[in-house]
Protein backbone atom coordinates (compact mmCIF):
# COMPACT_ATOMS: atom_id res chain seq x y z
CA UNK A 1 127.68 109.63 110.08
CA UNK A 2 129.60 106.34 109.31
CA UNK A 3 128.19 105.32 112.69
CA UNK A 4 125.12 106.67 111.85
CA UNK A 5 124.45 104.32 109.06
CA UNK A 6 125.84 101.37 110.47
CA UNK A 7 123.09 101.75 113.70
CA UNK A 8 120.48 101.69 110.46
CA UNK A 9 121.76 98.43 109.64
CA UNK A 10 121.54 96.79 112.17
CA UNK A 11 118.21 97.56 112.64
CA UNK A 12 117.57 96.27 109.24
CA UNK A 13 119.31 93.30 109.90
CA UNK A 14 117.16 92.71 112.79
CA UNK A 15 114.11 93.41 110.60
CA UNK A 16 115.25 90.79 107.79
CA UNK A 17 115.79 88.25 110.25
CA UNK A 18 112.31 88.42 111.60
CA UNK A 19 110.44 88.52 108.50
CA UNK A 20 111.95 85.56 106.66
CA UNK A 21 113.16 83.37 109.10
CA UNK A 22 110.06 82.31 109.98
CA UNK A 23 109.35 80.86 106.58
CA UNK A 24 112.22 78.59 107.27
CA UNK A 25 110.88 76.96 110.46
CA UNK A 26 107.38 76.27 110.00
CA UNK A 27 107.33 72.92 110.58
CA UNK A 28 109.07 73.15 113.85
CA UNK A 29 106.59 76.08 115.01
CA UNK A 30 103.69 74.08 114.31
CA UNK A 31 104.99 70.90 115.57
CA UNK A 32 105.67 72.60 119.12
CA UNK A 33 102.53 74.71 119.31
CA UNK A 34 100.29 71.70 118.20
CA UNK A 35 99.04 73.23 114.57
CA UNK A 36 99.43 72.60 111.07
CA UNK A 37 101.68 73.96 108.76
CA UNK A 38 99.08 75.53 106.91
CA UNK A 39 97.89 77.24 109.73
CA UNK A 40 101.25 77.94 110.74
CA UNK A 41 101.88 79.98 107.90
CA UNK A 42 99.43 82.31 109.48
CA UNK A 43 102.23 84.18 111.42
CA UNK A 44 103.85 85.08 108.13
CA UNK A 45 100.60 86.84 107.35
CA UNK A 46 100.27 88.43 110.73
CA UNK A 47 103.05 89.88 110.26
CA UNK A 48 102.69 91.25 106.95
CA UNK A 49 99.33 92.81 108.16
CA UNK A 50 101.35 94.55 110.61
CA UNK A 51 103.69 95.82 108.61
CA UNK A 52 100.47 97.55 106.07
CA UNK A 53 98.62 98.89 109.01
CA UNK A 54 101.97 100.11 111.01
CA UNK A 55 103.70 102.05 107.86
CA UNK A 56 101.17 104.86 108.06
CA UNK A 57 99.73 104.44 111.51
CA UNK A 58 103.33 105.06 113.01
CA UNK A 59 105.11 107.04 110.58
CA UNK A 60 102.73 109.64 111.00
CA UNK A 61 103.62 109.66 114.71
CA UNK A 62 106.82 109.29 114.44
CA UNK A 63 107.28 111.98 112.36
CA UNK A 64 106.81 114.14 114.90
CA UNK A 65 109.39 113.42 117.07
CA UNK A 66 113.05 114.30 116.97
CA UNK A 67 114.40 111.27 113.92
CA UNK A 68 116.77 109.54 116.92
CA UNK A 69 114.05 109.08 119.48
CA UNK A 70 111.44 107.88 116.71
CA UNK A 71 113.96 105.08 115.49
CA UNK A 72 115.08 104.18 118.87
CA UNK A 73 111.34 104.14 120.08
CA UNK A 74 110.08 101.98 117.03
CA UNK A 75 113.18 99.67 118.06
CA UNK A 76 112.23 98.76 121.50
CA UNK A 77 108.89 98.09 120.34
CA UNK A 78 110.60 95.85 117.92
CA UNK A 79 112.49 93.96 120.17
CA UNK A 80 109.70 93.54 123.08
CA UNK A 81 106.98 92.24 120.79
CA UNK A 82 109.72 89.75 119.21
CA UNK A 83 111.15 88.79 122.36
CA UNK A 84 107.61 88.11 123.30
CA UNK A 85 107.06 85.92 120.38
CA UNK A 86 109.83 83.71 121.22
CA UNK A 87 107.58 82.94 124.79
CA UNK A 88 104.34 82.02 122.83
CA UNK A 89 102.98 78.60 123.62
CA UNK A 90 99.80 79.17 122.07
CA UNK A 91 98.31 79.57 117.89
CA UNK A 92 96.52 82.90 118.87
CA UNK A 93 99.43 84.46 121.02
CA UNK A 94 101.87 83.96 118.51
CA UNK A 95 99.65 85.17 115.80
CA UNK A 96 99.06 88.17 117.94
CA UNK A 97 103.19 88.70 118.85
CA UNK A 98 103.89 88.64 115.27
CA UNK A 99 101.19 91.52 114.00
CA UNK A 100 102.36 93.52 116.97
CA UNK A 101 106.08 92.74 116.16
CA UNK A 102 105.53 93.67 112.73
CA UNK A 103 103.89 97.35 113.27
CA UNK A 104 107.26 99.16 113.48
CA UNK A 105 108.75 97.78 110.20
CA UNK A 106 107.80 100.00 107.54
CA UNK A 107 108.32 103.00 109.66
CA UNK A 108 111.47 101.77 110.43
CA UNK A 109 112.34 102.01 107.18
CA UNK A 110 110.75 104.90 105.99
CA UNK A 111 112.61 107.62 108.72
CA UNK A 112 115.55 105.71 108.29
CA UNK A 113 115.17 106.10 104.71
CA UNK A 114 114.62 109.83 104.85
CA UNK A 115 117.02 110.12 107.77
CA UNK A 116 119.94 108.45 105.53
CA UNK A 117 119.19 110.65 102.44
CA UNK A 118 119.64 113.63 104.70
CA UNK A 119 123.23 112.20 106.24
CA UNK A 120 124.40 111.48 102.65
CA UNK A 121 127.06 113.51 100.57
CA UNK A 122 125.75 115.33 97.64
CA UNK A 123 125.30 112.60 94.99
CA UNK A 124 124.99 109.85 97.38
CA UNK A 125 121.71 109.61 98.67
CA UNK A 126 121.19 105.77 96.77
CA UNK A 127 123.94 104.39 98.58
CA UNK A 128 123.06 105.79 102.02
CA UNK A 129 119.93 104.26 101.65
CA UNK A 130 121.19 100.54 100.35
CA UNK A 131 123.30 100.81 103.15
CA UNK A 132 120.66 100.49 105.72
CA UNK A 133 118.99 97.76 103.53
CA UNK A 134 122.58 95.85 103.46
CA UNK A 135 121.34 95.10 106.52
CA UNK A 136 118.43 93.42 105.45
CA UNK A 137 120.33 91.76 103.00
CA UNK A 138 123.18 90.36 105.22
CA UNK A 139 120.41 89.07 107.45
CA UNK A 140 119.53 86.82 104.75
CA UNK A 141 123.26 85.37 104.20
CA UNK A 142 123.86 84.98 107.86
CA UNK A 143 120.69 85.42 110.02
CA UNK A 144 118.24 83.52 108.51
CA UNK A 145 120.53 80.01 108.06
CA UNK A 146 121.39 80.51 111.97
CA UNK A 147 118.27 80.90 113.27
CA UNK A 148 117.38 78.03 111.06
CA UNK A 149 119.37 75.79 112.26
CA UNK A 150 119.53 76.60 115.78
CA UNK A 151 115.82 76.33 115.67
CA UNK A 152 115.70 72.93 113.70
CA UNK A 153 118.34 71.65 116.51
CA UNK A 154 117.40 73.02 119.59
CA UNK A 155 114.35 74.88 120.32
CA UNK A 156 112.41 77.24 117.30
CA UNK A 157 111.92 80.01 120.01
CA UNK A 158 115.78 80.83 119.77
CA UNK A 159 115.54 82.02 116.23
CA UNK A 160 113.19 84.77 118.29
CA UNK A 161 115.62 85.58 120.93
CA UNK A 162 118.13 86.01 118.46
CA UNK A 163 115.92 88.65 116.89
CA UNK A 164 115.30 90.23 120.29
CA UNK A 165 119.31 90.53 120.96
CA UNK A 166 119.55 92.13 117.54
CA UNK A 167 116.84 94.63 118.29
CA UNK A 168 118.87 95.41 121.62
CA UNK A 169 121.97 95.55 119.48
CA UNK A 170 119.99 98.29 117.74
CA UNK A 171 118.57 99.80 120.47
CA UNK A 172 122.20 100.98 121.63
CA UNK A 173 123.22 101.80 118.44
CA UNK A 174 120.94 104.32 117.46
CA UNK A 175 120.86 105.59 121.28
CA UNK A 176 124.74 106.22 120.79
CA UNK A 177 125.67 106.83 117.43
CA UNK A 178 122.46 108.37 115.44
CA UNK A 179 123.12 112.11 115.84
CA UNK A 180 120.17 114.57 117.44
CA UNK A 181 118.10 115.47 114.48
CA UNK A 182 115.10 117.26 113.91
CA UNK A 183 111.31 115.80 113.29
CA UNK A 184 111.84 114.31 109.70
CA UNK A 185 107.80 115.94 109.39
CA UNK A 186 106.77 119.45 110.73
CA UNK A 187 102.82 118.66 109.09
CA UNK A 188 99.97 117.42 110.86
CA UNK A 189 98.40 113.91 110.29
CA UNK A 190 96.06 115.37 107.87
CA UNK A 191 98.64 116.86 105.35
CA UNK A 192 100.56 113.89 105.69
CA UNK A 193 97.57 111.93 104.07
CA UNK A 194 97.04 114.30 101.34
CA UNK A 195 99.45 112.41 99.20
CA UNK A 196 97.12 109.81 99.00
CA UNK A 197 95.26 111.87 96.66
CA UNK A 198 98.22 111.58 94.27
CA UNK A 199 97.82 109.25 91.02
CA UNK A 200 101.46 109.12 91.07
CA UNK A 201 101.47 107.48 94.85
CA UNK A 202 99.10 104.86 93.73
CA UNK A 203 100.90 103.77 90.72
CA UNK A 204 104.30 104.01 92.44
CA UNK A 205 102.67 101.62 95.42
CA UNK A 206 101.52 99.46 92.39
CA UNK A 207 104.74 99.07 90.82
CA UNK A 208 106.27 98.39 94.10
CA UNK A 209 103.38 95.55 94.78
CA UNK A 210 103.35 93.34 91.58
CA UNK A 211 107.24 94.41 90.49
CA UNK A 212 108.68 93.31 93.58
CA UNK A 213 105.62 90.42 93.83
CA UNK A 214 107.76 88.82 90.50
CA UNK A 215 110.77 88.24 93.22
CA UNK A 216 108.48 86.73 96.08
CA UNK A 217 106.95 84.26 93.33
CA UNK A 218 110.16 82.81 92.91
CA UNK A 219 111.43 82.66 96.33
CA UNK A 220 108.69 81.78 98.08
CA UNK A 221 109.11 78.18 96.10
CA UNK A 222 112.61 78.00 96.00
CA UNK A 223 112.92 75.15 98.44
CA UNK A 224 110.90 72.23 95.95
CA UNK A 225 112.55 74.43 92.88
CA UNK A 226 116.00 73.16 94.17
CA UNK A 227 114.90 69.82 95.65
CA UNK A 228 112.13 68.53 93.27
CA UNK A 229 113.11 70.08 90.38
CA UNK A 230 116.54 70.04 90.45
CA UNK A 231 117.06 67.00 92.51
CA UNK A 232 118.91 68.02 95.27
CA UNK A 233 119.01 67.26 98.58
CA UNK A 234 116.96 69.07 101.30
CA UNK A 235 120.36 70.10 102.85
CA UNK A 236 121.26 72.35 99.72
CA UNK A 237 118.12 74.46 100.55
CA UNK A 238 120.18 76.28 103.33
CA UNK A 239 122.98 76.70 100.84
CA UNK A 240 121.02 77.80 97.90
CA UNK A 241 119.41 80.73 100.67
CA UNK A 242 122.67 81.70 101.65
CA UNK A 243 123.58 82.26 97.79
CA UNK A 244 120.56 84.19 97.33
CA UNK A 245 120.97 86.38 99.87
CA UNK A 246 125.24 86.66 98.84
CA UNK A 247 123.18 87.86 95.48
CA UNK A 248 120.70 90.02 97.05
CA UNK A 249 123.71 92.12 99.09
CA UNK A 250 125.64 92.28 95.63
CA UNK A 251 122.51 93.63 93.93
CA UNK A 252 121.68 95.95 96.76
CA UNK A 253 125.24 97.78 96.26
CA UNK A 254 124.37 97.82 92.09
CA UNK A 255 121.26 99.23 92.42
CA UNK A 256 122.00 101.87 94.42
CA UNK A 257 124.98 102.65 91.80
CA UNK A 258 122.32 102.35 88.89
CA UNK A 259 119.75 105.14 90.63
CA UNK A 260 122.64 107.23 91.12
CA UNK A 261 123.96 107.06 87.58
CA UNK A 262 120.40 107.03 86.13
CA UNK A 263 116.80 108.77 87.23
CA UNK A 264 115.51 105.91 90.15
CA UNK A 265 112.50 105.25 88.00
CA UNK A 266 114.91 104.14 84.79
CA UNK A 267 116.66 101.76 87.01
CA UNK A 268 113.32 100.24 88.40
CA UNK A 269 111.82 99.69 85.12
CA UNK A 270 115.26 98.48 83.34
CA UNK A 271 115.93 96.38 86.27
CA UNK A 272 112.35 94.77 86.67
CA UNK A 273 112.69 93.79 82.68
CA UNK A 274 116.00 91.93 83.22
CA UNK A 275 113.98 90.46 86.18
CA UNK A 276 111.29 88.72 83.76
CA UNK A 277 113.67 87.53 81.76
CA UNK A 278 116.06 85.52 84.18
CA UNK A 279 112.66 84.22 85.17
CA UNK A 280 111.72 83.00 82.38
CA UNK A 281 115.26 82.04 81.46
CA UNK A 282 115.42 79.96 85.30
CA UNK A 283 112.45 78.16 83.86
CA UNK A 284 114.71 76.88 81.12
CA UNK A 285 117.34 75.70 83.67
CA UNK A 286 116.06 74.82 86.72
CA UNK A 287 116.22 71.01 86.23
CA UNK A 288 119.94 71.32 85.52
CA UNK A 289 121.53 70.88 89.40
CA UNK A 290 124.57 73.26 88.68
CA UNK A 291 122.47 75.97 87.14
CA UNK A 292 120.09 76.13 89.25
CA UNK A 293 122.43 77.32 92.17
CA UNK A 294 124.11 79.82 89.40
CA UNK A 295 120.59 81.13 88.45
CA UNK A 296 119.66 81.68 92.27
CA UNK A 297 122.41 83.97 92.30
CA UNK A 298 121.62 85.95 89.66
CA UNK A 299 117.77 86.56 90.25
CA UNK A 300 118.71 87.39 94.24
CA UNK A 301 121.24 90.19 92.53
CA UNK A 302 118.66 91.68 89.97
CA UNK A 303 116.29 91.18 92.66
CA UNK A 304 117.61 93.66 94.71
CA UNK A 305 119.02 95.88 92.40
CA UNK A 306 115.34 97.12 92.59
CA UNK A 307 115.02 97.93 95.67
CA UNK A 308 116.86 101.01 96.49
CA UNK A 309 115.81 102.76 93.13
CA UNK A 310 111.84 101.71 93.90
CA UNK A 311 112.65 103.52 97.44
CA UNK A 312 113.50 106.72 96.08
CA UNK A 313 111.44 106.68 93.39
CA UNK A 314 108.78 106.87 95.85
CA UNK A 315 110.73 109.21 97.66
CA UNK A 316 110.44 111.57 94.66
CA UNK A 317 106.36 110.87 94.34
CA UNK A 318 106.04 112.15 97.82
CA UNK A 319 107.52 115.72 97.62
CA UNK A 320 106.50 117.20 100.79
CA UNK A 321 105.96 113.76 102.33
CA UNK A 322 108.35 111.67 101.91
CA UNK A 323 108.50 109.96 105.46
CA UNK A 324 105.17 108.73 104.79
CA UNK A 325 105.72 107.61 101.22
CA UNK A 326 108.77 105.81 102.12
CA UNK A 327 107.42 103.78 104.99
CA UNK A 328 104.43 103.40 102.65
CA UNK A 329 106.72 101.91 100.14
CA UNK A 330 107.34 99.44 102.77
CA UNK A 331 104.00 98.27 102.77
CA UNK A 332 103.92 97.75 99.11
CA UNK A 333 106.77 95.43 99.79
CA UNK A 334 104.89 93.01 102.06
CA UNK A 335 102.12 92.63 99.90
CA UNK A 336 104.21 92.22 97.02
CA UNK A 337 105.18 89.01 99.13
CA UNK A 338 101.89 87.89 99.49
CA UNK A 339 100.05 88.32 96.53
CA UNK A 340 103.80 86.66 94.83
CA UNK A 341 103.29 84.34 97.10
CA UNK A 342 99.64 83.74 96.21
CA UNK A 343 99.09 84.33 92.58
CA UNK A 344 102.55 81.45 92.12
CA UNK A 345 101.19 79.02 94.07
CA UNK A 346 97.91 78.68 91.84
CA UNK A 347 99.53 77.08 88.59
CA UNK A 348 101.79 74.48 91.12
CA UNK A 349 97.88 73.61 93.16
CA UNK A 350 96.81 73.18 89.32
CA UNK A 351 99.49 70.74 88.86
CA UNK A 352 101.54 72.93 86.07
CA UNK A 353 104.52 72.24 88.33
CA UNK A 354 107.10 74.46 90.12
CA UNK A 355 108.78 76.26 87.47
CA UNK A 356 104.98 77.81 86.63
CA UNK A 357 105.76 79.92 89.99
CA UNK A 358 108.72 81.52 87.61
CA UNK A 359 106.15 82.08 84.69
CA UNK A 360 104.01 84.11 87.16
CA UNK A 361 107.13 86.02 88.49
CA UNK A 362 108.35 87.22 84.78
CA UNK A 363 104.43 88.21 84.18
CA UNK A 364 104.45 90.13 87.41
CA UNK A 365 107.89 91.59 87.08
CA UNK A 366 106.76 92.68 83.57
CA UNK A 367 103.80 94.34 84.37
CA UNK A 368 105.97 96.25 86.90
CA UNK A 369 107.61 98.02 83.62
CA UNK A 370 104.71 98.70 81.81
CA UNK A 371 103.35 100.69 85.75
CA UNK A 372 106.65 101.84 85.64
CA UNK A 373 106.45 103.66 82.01
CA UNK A 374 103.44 104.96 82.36
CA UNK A 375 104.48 106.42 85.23
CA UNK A 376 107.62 108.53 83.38
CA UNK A 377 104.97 109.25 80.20
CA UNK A 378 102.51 110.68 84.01
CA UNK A 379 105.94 112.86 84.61
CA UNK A 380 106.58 114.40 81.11
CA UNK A 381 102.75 115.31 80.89
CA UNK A 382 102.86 116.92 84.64
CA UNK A 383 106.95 118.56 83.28
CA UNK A 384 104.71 119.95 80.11
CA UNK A 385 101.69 121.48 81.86
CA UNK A 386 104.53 122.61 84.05
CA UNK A 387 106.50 124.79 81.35
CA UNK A 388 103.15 125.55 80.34
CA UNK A 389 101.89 127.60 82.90
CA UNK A 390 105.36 129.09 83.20
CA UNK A 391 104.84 130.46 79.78
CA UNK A 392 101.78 131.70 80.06
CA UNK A 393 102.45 133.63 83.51
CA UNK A 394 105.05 135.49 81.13
């Protein structure tokens, strides 16, 4: 099982590498393919599209396949379509690689999810699952700043190949060490998509969306935070990533701790609170060069400790269909990035400056509570009408 877990990571490592270490050579891309950065930033989005359309589209495939041969198959596509990437020499086959690299993500993640929360001991369910997000996580210590650089001094396509030896990495891994286990779904395609017609799914994938979108606000400026900001060189960029992803693994571990010891959906909205507020606190202390490091630590570990109780809180929504919830959940993720992303960047075009981009994070991360408490008041009405009926079968 030990092995079992470990093959989960590195497929999440490999996942984690591809998604963000593209944000980190941009420039190069478009300088070799002949485009602007602007237009570069198109591949981000490609493959954030394929992540939304793939979650469903190949969970509900998947599903119906033995677990091991649905992750192994979803990691050779992986690795192909990101292998292929690293061959582009043109704006539209590129753009192309990455939406068809991107397709297996959120399945990836939501059998594996389900898959580690059936290998866990009794009690443990939140740490099996952080521990195939670790790999995510460690990915954005180590993988991301190597791929960076080799790609800033060599040749940007190695930052790709390096994904595509990671995806064979993970490949052999689950071949050898994932254990035979049944279809993580025995119900067809059409049951699967019944949970849509939940309230509680929708307001789970909104919580995920703008809670998680209060992270991406922040780090998707964190580069002119650090150099314009707080005056530091562009060299401490790849230092201040490698702290925030040394925070994100140490909130990873706490969150999982914090779902175990409370319900998941306490630890989302008590986490995404203390999220606003380092925000808003960052906004404070952002020109200060010392702090700002400290402070990129912090929000990277309270960051993640939302992660692994958002995952099973959806987990919980879908009763019945949790594959498909999970890898839904995924989705949620992504365009949490985006619409972060977006929504921060329209104070800094205004000229309010970069710490705005925090503002817009603590409003986001906020709202995520108030989704998130209205989705435990949702719970005690449904745990009423529940006791309810019970009484009045009697």
């Amino acid at each position: 099982m030990n092995k079992a877990f470990i093959a989960l990571a590195i497929g999440g490592f490999g996942i984690g590498l591809t998604e963000f270490v593209i944000m980190g050579i941009l420039p190069e891309v478009a300088d070799a393919i002949d485009i602007t950065i602007p237009q570069a930033g198109h591949f981000i989005a490609a493959y954030a599209l394929g992540v939304v359309v793939g979650a469903p589209l190949f969970t509900a495939i998947g599903g119906k396949i033995p677990a091991q041969k649905a992750l192994l198959a979803l990691m050779v596509w992986f690795t192909v379509f990101n292998t292929v990437s690293a061959l582009a020499d043109s704006y539209w086959f590129l753009l192309v690689s990455r939406f068809l690299a991107g397709l297996p993500h959120g399945a990836f993640f939501g059998i594996g999810a389900v898959v580690a929360s059936k290998l866990a001991k009794p009690g443990k369910t939140a740490q099996a699952i952080s521990i195939m997000f670790s790999g995510l996580t460690i990915a954005n210590v180590l993988g991301v700043p190597f791929g960076t650089y080799l790609s800033q001094h060599f040749n940007w396509n190695f930052a790709f190949y390096m994904v595509g030896i990671i995806g064979i990495l993970a490949v052999l891994a689950n071949a050898f060490w994932m254990p035979s286990l049944e279809s993580t779904s025995n119900q067809g395609i059409r049951e699967e998509m019944k949970i849509f017609k939940k309230a509680e799914l929708w307001l789970v994938i909104l919580l995920t969306t703008i809670g998680t979108g209060g992270f991406f606000a922040w780090y998707s400026y964190i580069a002119p935070l650090i150099t314009d900001v707080a005056g530091h060189d562009k060299e401490v960029v790849s230092y201040a990533m490698i702290i925030a992803g040394l925070g994100m693994t140490v909130g990873n571990l706490l969150g999982a701790r914090l779902a175990d010891k409370l319900s998941p959906i306490n630890a989302s909205a008590l986490m995404l609170g203390v999220m606003a507020l380092v925000l808003i606190l960052n906004t404070f202390l952002a020109s200060n060069p010392v702090l700002v490091l400290v402070m990129t630590f912090i929000i990277g570990v309270v960051a993640f400790c939302i992660v692994t109780p958002v995952q099973l809180t959806m987990i919980n929504t879908a009763k019945g269909s949790e594959m498909m919830g999970s890898s839904v959940n995924q989705s949620a993720f992504n365009m949490g990035n985006a619409s972060g992303a977006y929504l921060a960047g329209l104070p800094i075009v205004a000229g309010m400056g970069y710490t705005s981009a925090d503002w817009v994070g603590a409003v986001m991360a906020a709202s995520g509570v108030v989704v998130a408490l209205v989705i435990m008041q949702l719970r005690k009405q449904q745990s009423k009408n529940t006791a309810y009926e019970l009484e009045k079968a009697r």
